[in-house]
Protein backbone atom coordinates (compact mmCIF):
# COMPACT_ATOMS: atom_id res chain seq x y z
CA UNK A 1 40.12 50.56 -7.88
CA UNK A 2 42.57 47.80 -8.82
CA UNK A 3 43.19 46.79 -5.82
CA UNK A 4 39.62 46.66 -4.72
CA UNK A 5 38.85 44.37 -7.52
CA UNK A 6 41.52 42.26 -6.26
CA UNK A 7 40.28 41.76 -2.79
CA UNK A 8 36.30 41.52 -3.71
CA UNK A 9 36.92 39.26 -6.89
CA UNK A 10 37.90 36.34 -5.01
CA UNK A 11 35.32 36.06 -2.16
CA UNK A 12 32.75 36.74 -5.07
CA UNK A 13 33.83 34.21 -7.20
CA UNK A 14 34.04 31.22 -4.16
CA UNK A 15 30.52 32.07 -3.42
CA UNK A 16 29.38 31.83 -7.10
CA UNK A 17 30.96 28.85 -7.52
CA UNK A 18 29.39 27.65 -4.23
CA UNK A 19 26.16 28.55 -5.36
CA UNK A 20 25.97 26.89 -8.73
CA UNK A 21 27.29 23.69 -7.77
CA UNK A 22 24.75 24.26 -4.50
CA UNK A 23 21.85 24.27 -7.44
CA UNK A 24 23.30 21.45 -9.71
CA UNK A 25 23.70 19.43 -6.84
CA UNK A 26 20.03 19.58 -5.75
CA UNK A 27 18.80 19.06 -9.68
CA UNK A 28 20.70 16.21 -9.60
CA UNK A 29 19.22 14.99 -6.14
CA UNK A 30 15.28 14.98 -7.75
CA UNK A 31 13.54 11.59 -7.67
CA UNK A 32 11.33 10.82 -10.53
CA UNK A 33 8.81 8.19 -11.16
CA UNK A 34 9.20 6.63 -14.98
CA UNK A 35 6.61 3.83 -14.85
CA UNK A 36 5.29 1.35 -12.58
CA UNK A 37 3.41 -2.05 -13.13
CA UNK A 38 1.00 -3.91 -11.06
CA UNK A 39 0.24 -7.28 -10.73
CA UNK A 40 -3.27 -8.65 -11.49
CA UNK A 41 -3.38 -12.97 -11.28
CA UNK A 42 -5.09 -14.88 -13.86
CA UNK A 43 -8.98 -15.43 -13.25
CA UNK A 44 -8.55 -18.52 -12.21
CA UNK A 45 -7.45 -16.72 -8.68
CA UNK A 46 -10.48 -14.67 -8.44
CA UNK A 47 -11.87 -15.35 -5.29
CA UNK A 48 -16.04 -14.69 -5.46
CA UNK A 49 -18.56 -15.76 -2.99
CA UNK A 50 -18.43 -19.42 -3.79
CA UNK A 51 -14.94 -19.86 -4.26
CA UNK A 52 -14.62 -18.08 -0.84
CA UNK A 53 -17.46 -20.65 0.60
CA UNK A 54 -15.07 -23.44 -0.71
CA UNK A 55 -11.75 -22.20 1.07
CA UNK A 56 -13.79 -21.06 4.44
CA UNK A 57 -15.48 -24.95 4.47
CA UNK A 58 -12.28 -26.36 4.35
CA UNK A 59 -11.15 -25.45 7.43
CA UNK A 60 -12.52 -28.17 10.04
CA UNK A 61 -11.86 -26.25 13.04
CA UNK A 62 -14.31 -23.95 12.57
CA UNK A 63 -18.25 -23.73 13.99
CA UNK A 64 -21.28 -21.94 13.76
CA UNK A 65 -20.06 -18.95 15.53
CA UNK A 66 -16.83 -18.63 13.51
CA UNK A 67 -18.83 -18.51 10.75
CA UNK A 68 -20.81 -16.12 11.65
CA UNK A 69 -17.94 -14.12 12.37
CA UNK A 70 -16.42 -14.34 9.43
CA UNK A 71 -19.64 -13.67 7.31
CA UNK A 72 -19.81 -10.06 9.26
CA UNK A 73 -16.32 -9.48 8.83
CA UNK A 74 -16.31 -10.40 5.10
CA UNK A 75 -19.44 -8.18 5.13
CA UNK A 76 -17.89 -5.33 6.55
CA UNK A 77 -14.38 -5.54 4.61
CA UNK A 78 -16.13 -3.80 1.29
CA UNK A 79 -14.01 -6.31 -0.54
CA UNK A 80 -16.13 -7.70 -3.67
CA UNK A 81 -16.34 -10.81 -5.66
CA UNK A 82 -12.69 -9.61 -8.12
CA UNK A 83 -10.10 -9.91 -6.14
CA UNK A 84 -7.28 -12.90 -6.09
CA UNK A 85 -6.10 -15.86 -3.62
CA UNK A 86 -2.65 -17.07 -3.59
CA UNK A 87 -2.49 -20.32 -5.81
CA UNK A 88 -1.59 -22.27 -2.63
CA UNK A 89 -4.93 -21.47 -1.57
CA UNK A 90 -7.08 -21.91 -4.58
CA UNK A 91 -5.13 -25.20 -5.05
CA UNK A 92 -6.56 -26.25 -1.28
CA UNK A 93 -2.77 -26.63 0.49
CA UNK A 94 -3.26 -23.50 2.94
CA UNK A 95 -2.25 -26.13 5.62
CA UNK A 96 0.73 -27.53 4.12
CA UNK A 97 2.45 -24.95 1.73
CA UNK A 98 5.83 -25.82 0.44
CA UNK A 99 9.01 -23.31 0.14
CA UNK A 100 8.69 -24.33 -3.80
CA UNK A 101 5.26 -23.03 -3.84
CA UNK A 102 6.11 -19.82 -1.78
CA UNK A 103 8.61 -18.88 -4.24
CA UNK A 104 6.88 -19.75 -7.26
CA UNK A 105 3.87 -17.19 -6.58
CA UNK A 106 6.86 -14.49 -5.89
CA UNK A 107 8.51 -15.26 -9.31
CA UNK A 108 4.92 -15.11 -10.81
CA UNK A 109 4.67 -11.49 -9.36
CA UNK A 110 7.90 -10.25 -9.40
CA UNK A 111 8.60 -11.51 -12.99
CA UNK A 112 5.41 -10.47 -14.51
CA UNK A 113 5.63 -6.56 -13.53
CA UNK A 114 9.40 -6.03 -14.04
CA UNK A 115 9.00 -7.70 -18.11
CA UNK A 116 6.34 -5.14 -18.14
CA UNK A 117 7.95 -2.41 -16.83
CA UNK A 118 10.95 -3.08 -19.16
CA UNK A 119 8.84 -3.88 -22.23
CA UNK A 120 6.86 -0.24 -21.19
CA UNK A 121 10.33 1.91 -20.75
CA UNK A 122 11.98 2.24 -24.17
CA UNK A 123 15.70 2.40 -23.90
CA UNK A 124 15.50 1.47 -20.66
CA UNK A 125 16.65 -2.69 -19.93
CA UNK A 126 17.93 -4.80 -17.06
CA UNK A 127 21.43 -3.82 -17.97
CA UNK A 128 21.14 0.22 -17.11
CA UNK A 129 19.61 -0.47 -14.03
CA UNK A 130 21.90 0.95 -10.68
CA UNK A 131 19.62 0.83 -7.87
CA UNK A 132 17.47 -2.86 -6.81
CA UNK A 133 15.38 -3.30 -3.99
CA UNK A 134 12.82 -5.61 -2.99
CA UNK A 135 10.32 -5.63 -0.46
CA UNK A 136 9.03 -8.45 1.07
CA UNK A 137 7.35 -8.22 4.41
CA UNK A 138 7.01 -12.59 5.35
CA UNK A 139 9.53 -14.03 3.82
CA UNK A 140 13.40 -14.42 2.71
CA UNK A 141 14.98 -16.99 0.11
CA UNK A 142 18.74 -17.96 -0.22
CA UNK A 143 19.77 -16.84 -2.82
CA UNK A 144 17.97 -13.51 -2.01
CA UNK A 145 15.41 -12.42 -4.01
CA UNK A 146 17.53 -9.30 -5.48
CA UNK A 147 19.56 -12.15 -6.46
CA UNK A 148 16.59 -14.33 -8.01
CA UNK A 149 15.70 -10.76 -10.39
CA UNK A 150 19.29 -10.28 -10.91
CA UNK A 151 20.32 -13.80 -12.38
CA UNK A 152 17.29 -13.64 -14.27
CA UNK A 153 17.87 -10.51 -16.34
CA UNK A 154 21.54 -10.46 -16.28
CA UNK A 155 22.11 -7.36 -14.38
CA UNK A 156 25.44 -5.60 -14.54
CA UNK A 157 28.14 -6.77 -11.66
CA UNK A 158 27.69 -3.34 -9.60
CA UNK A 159 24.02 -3.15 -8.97
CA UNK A 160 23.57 -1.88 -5.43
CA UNK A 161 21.08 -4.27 -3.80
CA UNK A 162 18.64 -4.39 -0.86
CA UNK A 163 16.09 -6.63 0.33
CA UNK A 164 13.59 -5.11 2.79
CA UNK A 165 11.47 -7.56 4.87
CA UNK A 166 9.16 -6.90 8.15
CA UNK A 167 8.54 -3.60 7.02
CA UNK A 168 4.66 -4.08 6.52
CA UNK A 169 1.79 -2.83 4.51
CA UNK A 170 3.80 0.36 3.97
CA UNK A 171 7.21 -0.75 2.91
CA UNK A 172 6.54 0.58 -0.34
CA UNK A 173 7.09 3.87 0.57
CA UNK A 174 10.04 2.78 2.68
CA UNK A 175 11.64 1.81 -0.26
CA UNK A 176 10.83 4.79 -1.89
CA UNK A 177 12.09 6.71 1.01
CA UNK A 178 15.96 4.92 0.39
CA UNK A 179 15.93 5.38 -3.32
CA UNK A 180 15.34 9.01 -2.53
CA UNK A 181 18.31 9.38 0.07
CA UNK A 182 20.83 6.95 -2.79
CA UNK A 183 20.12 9.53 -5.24
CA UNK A 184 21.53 12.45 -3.00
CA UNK A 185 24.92 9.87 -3.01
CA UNK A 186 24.78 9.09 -6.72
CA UNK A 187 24.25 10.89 -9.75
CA UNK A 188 22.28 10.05 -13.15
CA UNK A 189 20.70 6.65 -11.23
CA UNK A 190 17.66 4.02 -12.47
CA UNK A 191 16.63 2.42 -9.62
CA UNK A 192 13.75 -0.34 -9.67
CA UNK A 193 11.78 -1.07 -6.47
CA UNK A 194 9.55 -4.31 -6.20
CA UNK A 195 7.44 -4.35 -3.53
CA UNK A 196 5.05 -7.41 -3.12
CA UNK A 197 4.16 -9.72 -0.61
CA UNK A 198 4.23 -13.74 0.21
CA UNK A 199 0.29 -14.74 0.96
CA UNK A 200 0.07 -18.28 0.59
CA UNK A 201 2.47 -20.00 2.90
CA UNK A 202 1.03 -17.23 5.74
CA UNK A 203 -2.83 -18.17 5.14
CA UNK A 204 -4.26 -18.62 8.94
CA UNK A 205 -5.95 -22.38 9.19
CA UNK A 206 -7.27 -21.75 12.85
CA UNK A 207 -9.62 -20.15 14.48
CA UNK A 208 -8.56 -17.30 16.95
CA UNK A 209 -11.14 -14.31 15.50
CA UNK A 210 -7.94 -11.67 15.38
CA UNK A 211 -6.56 -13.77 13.00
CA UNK A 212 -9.05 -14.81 11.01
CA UNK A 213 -9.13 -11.33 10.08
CA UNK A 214 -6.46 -11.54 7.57
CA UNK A 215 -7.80 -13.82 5.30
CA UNK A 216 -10.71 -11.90 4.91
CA UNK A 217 -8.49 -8.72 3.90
CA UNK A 218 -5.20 -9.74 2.35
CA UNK A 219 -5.26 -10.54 -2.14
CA UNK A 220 -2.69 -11.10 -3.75
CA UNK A 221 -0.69 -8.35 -5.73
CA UNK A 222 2.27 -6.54 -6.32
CA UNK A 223 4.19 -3.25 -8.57
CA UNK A 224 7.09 -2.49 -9.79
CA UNK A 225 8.48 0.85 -10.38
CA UNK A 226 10.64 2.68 -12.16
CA UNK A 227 12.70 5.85 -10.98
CA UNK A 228 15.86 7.69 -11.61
CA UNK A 229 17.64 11.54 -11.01
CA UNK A 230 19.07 11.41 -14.39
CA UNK A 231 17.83 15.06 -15.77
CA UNK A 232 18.28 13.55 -19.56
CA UNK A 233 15.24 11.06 -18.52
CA UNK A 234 12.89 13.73 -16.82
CA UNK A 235 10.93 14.55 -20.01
CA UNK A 236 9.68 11.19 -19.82
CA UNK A 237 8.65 11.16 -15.87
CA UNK A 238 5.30 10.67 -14.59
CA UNK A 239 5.44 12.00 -11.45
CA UNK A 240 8.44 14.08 -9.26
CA UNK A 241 8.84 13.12 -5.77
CA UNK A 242 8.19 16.65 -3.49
CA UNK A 243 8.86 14.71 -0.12
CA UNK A 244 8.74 11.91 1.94
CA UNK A 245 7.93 11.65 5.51
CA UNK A 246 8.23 8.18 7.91
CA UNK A 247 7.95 7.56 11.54
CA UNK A 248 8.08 4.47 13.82
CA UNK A 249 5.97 4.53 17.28
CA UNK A 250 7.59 0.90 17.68
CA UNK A 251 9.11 2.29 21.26
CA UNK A 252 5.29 2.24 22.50
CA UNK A 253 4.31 -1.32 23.80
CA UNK A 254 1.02 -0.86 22.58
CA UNK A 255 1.39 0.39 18.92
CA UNK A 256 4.62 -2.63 18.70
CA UNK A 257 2.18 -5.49 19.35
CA UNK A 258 -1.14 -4.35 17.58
CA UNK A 259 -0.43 -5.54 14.63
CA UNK A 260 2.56 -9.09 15.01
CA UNK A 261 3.14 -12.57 13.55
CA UNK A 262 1.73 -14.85 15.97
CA UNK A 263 0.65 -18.79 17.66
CA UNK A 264 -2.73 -19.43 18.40
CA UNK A 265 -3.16 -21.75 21.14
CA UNK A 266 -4.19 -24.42 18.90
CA UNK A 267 -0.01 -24.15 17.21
CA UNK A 268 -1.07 -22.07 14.47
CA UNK A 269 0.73 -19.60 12.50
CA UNK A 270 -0.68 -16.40 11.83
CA UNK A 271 -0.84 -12.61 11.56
CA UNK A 272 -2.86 -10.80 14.95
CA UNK A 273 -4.37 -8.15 14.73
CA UNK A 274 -5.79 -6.38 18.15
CA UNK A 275 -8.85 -4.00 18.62
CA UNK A 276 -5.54 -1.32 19.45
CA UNK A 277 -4.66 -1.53 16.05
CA UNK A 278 -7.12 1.96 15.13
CA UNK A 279 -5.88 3.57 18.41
CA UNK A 280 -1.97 3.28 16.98
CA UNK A 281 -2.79 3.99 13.73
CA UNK A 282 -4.27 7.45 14.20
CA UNK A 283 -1.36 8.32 16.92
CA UNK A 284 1.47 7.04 14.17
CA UNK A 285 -0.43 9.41 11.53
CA UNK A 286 -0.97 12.34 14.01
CA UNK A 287 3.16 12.09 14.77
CA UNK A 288 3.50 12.28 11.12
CA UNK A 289 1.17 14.55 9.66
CA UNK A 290 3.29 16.88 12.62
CA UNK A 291 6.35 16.51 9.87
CA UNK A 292 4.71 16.42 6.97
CA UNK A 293 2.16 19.01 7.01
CA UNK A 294 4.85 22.39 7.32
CA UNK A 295 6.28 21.03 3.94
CA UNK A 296 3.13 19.96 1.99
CA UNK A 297 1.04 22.90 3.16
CA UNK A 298 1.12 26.55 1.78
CA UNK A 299 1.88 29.66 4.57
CA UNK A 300 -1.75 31.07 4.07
CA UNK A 301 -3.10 27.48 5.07
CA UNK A 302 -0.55 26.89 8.15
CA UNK A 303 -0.85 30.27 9.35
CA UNK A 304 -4.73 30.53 9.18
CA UNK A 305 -4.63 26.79 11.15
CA UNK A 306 -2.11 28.41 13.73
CA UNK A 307 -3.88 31.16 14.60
CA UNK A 308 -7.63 29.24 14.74
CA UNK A 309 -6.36 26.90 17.09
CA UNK A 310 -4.64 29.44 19.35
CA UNK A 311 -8.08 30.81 19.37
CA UNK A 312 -10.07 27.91 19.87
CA UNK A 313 -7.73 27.09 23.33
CA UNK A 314 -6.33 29.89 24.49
CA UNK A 315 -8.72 33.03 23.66
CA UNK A 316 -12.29 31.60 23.53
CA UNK A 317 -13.54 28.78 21.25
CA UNK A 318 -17.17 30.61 20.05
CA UNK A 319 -14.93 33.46 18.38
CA UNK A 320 -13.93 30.07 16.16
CA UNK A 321 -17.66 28.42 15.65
CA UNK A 322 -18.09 27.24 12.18
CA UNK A 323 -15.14 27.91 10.93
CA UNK A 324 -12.57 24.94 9.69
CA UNK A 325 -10.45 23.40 13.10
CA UNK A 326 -8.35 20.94 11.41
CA UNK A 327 -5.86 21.69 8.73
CA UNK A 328 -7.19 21.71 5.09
CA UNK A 329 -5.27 19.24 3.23
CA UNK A 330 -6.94 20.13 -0.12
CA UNK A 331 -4.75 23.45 0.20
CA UNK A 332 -2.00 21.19 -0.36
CA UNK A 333 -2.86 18.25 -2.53
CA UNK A 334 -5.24 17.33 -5.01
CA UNK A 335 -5.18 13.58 -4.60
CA UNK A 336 -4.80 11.29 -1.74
CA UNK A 337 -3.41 7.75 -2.23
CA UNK A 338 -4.90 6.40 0.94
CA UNK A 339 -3.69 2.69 1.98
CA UNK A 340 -6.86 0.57 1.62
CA UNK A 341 -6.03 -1.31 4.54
CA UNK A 342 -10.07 -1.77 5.31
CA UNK A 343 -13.38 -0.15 5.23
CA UNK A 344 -12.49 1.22 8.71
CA UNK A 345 -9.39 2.55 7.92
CA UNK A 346 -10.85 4.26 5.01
CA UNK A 347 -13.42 5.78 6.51
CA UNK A 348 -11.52 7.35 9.67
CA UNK A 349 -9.45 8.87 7.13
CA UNK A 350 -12.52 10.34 5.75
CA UNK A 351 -13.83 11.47 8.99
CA UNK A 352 -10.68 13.01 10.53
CA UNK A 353 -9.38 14.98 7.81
CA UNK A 354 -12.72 16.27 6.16
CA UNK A 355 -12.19 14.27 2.71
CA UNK A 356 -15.11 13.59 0.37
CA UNK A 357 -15.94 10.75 -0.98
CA UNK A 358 -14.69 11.43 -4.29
CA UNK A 359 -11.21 11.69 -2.25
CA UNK A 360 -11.82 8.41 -1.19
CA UNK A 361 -13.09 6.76 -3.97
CA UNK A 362 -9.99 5.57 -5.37
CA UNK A 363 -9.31 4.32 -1.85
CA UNK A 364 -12.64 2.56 -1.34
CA UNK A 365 -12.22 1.13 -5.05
CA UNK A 366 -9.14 -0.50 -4.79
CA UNK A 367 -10.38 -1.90 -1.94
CA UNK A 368 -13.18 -3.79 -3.64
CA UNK A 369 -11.42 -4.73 -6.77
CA UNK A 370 -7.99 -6.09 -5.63
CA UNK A 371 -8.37 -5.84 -1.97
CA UNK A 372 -5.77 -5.18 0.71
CA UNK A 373 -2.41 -6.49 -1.36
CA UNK A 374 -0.11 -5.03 1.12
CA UNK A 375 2.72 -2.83 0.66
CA UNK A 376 1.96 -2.62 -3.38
CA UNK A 377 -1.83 -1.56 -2.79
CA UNK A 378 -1.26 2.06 -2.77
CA UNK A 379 -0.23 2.17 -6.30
CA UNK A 380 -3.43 0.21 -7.21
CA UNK A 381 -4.82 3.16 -6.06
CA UNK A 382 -2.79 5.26 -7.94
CA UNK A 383 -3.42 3.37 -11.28
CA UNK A 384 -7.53 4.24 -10.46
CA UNK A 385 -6.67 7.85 -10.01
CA UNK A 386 -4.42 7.53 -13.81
CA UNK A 387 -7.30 5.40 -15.53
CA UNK A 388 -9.85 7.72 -14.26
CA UNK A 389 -7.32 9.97 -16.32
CA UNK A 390 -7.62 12.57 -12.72
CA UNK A 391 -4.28 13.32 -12.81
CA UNK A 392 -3.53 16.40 -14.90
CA UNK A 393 -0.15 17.61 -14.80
CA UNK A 394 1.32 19.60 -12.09
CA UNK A 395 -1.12 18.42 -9.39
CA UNK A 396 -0.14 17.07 -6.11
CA UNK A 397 -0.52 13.40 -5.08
CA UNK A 398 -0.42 12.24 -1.46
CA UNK A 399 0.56 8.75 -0.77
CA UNK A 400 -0.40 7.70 2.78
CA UNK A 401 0.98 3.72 3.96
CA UNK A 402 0.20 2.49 7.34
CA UNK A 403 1.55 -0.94 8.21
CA UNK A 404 2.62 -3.18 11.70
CA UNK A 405 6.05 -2.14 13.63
CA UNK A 406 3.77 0.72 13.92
CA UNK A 407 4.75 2.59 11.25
CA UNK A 408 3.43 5.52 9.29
CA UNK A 409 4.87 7.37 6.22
CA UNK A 410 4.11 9.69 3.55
CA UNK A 411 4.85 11.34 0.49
CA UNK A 412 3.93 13.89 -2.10
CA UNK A 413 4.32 13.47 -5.81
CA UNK A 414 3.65 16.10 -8.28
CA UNK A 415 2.33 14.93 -11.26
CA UNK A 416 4.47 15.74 -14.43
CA UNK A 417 2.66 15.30 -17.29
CA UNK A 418 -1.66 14.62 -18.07
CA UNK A 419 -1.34 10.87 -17.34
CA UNK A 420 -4.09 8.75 -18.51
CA UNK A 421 -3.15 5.49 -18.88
CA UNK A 422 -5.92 2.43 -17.96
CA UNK A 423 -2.79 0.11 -17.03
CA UNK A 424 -4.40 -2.98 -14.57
CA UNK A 425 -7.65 -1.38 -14.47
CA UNK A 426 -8.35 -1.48 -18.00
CA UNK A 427 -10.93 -4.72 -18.08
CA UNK A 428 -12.97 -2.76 -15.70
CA UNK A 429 -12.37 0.79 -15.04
CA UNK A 430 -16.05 1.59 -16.86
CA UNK A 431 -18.22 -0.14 -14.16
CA UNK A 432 -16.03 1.93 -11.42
CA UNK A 433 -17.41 3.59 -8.97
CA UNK A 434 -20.05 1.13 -7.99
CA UNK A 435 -22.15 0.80 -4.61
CA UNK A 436 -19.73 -1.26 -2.25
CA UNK A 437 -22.62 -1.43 0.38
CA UNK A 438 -24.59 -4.39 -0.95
CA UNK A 439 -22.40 -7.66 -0.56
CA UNK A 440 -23.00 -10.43 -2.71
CA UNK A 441 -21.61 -12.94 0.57
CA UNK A 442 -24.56 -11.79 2.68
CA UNK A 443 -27.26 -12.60 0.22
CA UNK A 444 -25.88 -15.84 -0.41
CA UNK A 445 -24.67 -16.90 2.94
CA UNK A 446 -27.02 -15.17 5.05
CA UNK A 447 -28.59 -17.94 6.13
CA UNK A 448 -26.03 -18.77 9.31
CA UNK A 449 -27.25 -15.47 10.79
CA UNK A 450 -30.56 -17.39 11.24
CA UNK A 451 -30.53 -17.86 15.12
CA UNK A 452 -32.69 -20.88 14.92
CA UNK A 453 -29.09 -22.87 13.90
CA UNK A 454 -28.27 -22.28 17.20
CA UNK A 455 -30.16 -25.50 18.57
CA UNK A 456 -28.39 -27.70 16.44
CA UNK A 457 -25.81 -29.77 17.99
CA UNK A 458 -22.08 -29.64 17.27
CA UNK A 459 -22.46 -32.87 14.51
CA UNK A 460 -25.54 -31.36 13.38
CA UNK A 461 -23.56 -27.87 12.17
CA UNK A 462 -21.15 -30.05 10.35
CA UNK A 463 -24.05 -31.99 8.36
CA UNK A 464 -25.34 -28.73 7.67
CA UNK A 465 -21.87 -27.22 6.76
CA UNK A 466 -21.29 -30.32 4.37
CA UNK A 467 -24.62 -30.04 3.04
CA UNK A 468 -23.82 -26.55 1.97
CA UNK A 469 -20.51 -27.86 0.60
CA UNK A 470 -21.71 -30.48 -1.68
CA UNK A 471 -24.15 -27.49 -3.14
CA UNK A 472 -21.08 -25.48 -3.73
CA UNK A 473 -19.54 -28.15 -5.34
CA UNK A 474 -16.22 -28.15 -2.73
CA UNK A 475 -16.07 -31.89 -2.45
């Protein structure tokens, strides 16, 4: 018996030992969200019809049919009358920004959410943070901007930096993505991600319709967040990261240029964006939802989805009529933080995955308050879901970005507490939902749709456009 002891002890012992450092090693691994903070400007950045009149009139290379186009497009956006231009803009020097006046509206953004986020974590300062990173799709400074956040609050000497740029509308999640794998590396970690973008210097002064687009979509806006994998903080989390999901289609011609920085032929700058744009988008999220659904979905739900669409192909596709084809997210998650990119792209999520409207409320919301703010915008989304106070503890969040390269990635947070906050919503969270279908820039600026303007001359548009002008008060 001795002797058995002696040659089973050993063997069960290494594989204890194995095990429990296996299970203290994946605790220590967890990503959780402590707080985030987004940006809203001050109101005298709100951009309503007639401050959107103002900017539109300034641009002299525009004519009737431009601005007809952008009246539909504006139209069409379901963006309202709240949300907020760069400064540059407001301030009328779209056509000649200055680096000073880029990085002055980043400072305003960056500076404003991280003293909030600080003031918000208690115990938690500049000096205990491990992990900085910074996205920034348009632009870089020297020093970098990790550097700019850094000499500001002081940070301590080995702070592990990274500034992401290029990445898009959904670079927030990239980010999110890295702090996730530098927590597998490191133990008991804070990391703060800023993710924001530069508007201002990029606002399009010409007239190539694919460009114009942007100006009718992108506000300005931008979060900061909080996270860590220190168990001694998790008490205090807000939400634990289940998984995250990305994938790049970049390698397909079409997807790379749908989306691009680009010349008009007049020598502006600007950002294109092509009528391919919905054609890559789906494919990117159909290549991801590939990965992501086997880990965010239960068995029942994946096995019932297997076995219908064997059915529906192979067997014979009445033996399937009215029952569910696609797979039933809800099985999965209770939430979906879907990138308010557009009307468009809010509604094809709607149609192609079955949601209702109260999944894409928050969605359609943001949309119409703050507008499309880039790689922050899904956690304006996320703050409507919090005020709202939907997010009861131990439900599932999915966070879906979408943004140029192409790229496409996910993630699911599990909420860990009731959360209830009104944080940037708090002015107006009562008056949410509201009827996004009645625009306030047709019923004032309806009138260019009236075809007889289309026997006017070239001079005689302008005397009409400056006519119109003078009533807004732009000159």
């Amino acid at each position: 018996m001795d002797l058995t002891w002696l040659l089973v002890l050993p063997p069960v012992v290494f594989v204890a030992v194995r095990l429990i450092k296996a299970v203290q090693r994946r605790r220590d691994q967890q990503c959780y969200l402590l707080s985030y903070k987004c940006f809203k400007a001050p109101q005298d950045r709100r951009v309503d019809a007639e401050t959107c009149a103002k900017i539109i009139l300034r641009n002299k290379n525009l004519g009737l049919e431009e601005f007809r186009f952008l009246l539909r497009a504006i139209v069409g956006s379901g963006i309202g009358e709240d949300t907020f231009a760069p400064k540059i803009v407001v301030d009328g020097h779209e056509e000649s920004p200055s680096l000073d006046e880029a990085v002055a509206e980043l400072d305003e953004i960056m500076f404003t959410t991280l003293d909030q986020l600080f003031k918000s974590s208690a115990g938690i300062g500049p000096k205990d943070i491990d992990i900085l990173i910074v996205n920034v799709s348009s632009i870089a400074t020297t020093p970098s901007l990790t550097a700019r956040i850094i000499n500001r609050y002081k940070m301590k000497d080995d702070v592990k930096v990274f500034n992401l740029t290029g990445m898009g509308c959904s670079a927030s999640l990239v980010a999110i993505d890295l702090v996730k794998h530098l927590f597998k590396c490191y133990n008991n970690q804070v990391a703060v991600v800023v993710s924001t973008e530069s508007m201002g210097p990029f606002w399009y002064c010409g007239k190539d319709r694919s460009m114009m687009l942007t100006n009718c979509l992108f506000r300005i806006g931008g979060c900061s967040m909080l996270l860590t994998n220190d168990r001694a903080l998790r008490d205090r989390a807000m939400l634990k990261l289940r998984c995250t999901v990305r994938i790049h289609t970049g390698a397909d011609d079409e997807a790379y240029n749908c989306c691009s920085w680009d010349k008009d032929e007049m020598g502006y700058d600007g950002f294109r964006l092509t009528k391919s744009l919905p054609r890559s988008g789906v494919k990117a999220l159909i290549e991801n939802f590939k990965l992501l659904l086997p880990k965010m979905l239960p068995l029942k739900e994946l096995l019932r989805y297997i076995a219908v669409t064997y059915i529906r192909k192979k067997v014979n596709p009445k033996l399937v009529k009215g029952m569910k084809t696609k797979p039933d997210l809800k099985t999965g998650v209770d939430h979906f933080c879907i990138h308010p990119g557009g009307k468009a792209v809010i509604d094809e999520m709607e149609k192609n995955f079955e949601l209702s409207e109260f999944d894409v409320e928050p969605a359609r919301m943001t949309l119409h308050r703050f507008g499309n703010t880039s790689s922050s915008a899904i956690w304006y989304v996320l703050g409507y879901m919090e005020a709202k106070k939907r997010l009861k503890k131990g439900n599932k969040v999915l966070m879906i970005g979408l943004g140029s390269g192409f790229k496409c990635n996910t993630c699911v947070w599990e909420v860990a507490r009731d959360l209830g906050d009104r944080n940037v919503w708090d002015e107006c969270i009562d008056v949410y939902p509201r009827r996004v279908d009645v625009s306030p820039f047709l019923e004032k600026f309806g009138w260019i749709t009236d075809q007889s303007i289309d026997m006017l001359s070239f001079k005689d548009v302008d005397d009409l456009r400056d006519r119109y002008a003078r009533e807004l008060g732009a000159y």
